[in-house]
Protein backbone atom coordinates (compact mmCIF):
# COMPACT_ATOMS: atom_id res chain seq x y z
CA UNK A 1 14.69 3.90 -27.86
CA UNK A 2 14.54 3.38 -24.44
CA UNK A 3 11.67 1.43 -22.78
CA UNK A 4 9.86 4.02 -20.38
CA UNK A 5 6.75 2.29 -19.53
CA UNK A 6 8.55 -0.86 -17.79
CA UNK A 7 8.48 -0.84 -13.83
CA UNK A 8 11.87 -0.25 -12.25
CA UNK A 9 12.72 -3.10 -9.59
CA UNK A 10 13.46 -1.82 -6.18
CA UNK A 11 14.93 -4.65 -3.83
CA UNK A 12 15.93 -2.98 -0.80
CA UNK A 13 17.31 -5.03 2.33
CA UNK A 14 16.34 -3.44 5.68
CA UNK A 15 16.33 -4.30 9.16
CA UNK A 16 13.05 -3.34 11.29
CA UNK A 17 15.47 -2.65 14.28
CA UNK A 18 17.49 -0.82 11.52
CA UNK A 19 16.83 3.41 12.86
CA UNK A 20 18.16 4.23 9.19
CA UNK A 21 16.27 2.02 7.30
CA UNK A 22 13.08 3.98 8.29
CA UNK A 23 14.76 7.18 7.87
CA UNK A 24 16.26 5.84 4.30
CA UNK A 25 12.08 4.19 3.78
CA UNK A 26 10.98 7.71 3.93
CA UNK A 27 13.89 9.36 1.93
CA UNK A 28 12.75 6.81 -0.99
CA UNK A 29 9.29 7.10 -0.96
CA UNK A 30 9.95 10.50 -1.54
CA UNK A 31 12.44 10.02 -4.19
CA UNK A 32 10.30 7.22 -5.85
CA UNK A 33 7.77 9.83 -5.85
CA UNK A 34 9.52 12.29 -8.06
CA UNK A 35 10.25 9.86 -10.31
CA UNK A 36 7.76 9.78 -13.27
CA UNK A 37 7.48 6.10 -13.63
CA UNK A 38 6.19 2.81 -12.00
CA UNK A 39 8.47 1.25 -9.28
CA UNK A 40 8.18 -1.88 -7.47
CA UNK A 41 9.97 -2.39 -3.87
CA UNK A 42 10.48 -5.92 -2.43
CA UNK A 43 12.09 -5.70 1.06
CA UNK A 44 14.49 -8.40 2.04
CA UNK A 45 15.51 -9.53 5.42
CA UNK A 46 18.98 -8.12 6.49
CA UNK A 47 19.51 -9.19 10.50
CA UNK A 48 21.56 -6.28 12.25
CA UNK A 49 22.15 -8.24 15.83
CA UNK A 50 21.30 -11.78 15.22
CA UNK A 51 22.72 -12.71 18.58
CA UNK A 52 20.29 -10.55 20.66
CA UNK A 53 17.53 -12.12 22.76
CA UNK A 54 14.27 -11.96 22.26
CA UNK A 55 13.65 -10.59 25.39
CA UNK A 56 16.71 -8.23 26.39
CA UNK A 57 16.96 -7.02 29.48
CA UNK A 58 17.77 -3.39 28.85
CA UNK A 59 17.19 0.15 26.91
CA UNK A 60 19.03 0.07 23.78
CA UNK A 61 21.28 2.43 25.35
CA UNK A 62 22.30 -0.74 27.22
CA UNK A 63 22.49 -2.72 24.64
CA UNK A 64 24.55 -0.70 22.31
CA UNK A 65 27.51 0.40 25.30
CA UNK A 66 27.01 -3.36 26.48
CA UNK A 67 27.39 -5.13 23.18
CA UNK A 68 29.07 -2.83 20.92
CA UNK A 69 31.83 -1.53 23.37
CA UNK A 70 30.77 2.55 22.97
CA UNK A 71 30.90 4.56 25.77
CA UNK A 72 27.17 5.57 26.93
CA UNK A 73 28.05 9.02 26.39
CA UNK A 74 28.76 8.20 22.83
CA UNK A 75 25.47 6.28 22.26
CA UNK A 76 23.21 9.18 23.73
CA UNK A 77 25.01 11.49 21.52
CA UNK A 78 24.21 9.00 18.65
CA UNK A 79 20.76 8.50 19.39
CA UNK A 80 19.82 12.14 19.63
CA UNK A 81 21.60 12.73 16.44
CA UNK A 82 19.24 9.82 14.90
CA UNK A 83 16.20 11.20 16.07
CA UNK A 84 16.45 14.65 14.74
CA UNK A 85 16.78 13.52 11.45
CA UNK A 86 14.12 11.05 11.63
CA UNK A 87 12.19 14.14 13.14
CA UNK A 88 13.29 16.15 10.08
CA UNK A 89 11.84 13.33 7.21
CA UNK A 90 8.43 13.11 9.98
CA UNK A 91 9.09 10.50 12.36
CA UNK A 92 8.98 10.75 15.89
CA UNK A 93 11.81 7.99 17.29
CA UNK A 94 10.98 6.98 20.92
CA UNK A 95 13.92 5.78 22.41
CA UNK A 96 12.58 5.61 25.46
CA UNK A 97 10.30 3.04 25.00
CA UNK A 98 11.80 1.35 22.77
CA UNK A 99 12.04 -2.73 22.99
CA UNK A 100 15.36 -4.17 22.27
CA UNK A 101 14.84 -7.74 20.49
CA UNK A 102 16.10 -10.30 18.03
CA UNK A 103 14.27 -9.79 14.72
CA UNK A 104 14.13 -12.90 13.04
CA UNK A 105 10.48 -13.43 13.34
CA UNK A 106 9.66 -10.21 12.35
CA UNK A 107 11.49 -10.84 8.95
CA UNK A 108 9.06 -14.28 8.65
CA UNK A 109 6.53 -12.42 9.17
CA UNK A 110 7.39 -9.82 6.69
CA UNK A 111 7.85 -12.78 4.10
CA UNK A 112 4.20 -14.18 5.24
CA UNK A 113 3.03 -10.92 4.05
CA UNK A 114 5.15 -10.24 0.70
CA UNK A 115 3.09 -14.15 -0.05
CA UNK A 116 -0.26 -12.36 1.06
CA UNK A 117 0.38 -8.84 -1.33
CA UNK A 118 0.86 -7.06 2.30
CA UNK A 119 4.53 -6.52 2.70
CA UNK A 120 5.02 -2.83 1.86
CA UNK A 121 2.21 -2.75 4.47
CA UNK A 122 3.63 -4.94 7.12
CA UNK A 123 6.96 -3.12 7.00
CA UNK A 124 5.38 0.71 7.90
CA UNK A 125 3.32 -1.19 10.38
CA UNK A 126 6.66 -2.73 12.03
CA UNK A 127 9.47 0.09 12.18
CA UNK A 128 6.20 2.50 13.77
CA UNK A 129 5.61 0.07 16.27
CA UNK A 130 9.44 -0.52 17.25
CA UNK A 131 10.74 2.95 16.51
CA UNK A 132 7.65 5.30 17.38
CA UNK A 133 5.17 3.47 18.98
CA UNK A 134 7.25 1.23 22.15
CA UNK A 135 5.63 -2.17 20.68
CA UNK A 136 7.21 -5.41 20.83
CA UNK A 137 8.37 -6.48 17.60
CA UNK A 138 10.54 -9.58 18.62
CA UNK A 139 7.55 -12.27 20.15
CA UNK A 140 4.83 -13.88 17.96
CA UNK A 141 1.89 -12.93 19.66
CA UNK A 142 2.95 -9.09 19.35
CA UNK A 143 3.62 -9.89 15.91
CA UNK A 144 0.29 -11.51 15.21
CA UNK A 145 -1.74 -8.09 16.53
CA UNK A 146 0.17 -5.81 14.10
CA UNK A 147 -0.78 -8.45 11.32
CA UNK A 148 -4.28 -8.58 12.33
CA UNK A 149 -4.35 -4.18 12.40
CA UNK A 150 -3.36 -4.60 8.37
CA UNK A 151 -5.77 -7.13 7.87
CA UNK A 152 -4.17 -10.27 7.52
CA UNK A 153 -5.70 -13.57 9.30
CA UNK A 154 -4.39 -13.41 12.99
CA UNK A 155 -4.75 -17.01 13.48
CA UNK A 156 -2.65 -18.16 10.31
CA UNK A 157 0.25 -15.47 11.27
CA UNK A 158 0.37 -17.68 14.92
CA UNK A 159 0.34 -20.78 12.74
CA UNK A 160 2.91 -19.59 9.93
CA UNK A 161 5.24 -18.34 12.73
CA UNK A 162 5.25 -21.20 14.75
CA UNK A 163 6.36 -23.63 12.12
CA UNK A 164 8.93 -21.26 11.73
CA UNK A 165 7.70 -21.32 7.60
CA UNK A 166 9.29 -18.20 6.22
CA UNK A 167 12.25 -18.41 8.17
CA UNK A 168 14.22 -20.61 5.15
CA UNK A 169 13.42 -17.27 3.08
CA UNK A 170 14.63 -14.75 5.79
CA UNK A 171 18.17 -16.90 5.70
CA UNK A 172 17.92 -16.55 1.96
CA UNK A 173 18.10 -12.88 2.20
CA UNK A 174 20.43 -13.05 4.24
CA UNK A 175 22.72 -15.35 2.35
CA UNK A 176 22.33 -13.04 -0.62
CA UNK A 177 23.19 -10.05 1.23
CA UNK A 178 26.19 -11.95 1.68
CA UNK A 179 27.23 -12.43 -1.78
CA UNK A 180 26.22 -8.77 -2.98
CA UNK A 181 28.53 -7.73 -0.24
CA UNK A 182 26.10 -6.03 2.22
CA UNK A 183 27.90 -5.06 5.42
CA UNK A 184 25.07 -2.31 6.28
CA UNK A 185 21.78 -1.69 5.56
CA UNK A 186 19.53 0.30 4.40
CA UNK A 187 21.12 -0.83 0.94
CA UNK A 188 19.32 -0.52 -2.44
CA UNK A 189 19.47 -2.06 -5.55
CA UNK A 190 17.62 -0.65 -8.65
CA UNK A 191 16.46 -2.67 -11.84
CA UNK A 192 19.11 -5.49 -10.18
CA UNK A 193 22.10 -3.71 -11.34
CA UNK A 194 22.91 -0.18 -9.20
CA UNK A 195 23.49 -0.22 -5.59
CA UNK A 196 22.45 2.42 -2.82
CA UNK A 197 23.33 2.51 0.80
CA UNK A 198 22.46 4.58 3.11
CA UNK A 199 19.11 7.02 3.83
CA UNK A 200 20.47 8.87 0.40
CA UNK A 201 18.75 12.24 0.01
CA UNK A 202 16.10 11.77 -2.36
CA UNK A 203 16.93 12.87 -5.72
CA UNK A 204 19.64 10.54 -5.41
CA UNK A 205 16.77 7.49 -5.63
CA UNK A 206 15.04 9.66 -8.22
CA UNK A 207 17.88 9.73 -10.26
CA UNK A 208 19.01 6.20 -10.16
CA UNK A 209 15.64 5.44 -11.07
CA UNK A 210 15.49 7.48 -13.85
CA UNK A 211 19.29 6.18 -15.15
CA UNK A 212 17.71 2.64 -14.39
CA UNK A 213 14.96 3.65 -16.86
CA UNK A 214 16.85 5.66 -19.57
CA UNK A 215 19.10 2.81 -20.17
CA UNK A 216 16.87 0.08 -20.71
């Protein structure tokens, strides 16, 4: 008999500069939903532009003709495309306002959190504020508000991130993304043994989770 009261393992590696990762959040949660059993999602740290400065001096328009060689034709046409499907799952991408940056500290902070039972929490909170809501996502004092608006201890965020204590965990990640083969992210893997990439439509989630389940 299978074993359908166990909780499928969702460990999903994500960028929070990562436009489909938000999209492919939302396509889950909606998959997960349909699914008539208990899931639990870890997010692990997946760094899309490493090399960017914190403080970039440009739209990402700039940054993606500048750095990735595509005409800035191309990117607007890319960009557009982006936002009306993140308009289509409910989210309302600002490109505009959005703040180029390097992400690393974000990902500490997001493993400050998983140790605090806040992650799933922290992550919303950080993809709204880059993608929808033109916050800074790349400095620690930025970082420390949207901690402090989910309840965690402002003060101890500023402490955590300036020792730089999560960041052996966020290389972690990364170094196992690396040996699963993980060239692009949003990528899933359920119960540790079947891999997703990409903002799938949903019943593909909910039926990975339920082969997860029906062959345990």
């Amino acid at each position: 008999m299978p074993d359908t009261t166990a909780t499928i393992k969702v460990d999903i590696w994500s960028d929070v500069q990562c436009p489909w990762c938000y999209i492919g959040k939302r396509k889950f949660e909606a998959g997960a939903a349909a699914f008539d059993g208990d899931v639990e999602v870890e997010y692990h740290s997946f760094e899309l532009s490493p090399d960017t400065p914190v403080d970039f001096d440009g739209s990402p328009v700039d940054y993606l003709s500048q750095r990735k060689g595509l005409p800035v034709a191309q990117v607007h046409e890319m960009l557009a495309n982006v936002t009306g499907i993140a308009e289509s799952v409910g989210l309302h991408y600002d490109y505009d306002s959005v703040h180029q940056t390097n992400t690393v500290i974000a990902h500490e902070l997001l493993h400050y959190a998983k140790a605090h039972g806040r992650q799933l929490d922290m992550k919303e909170r950080l993809l709204k504020a880059y993608f929808v809501d033109g916050l800074h996502v790349g400095r620690i004092e930025d970082l420390a508000d949207l901690a402090a608006e989910i309840g965690l201890d402002r003060a101890d965020v500023v402490r955590a991130l300036t020792a730089n204590e999560h960041l052996a965990a966020v290389k972690a990640d990364v170094a196992q993304a690396n040996a699963y083969g993980i060239q692009g992210v949003p990528f899933f893997v359920i119960d540790g043994k079947y891999g997703i990439s990409g903002a799938q439509a949903p019943e593909a989630f909910t039926q990975a989770l339920t082969q997860a389940r029906d062959e345990r």
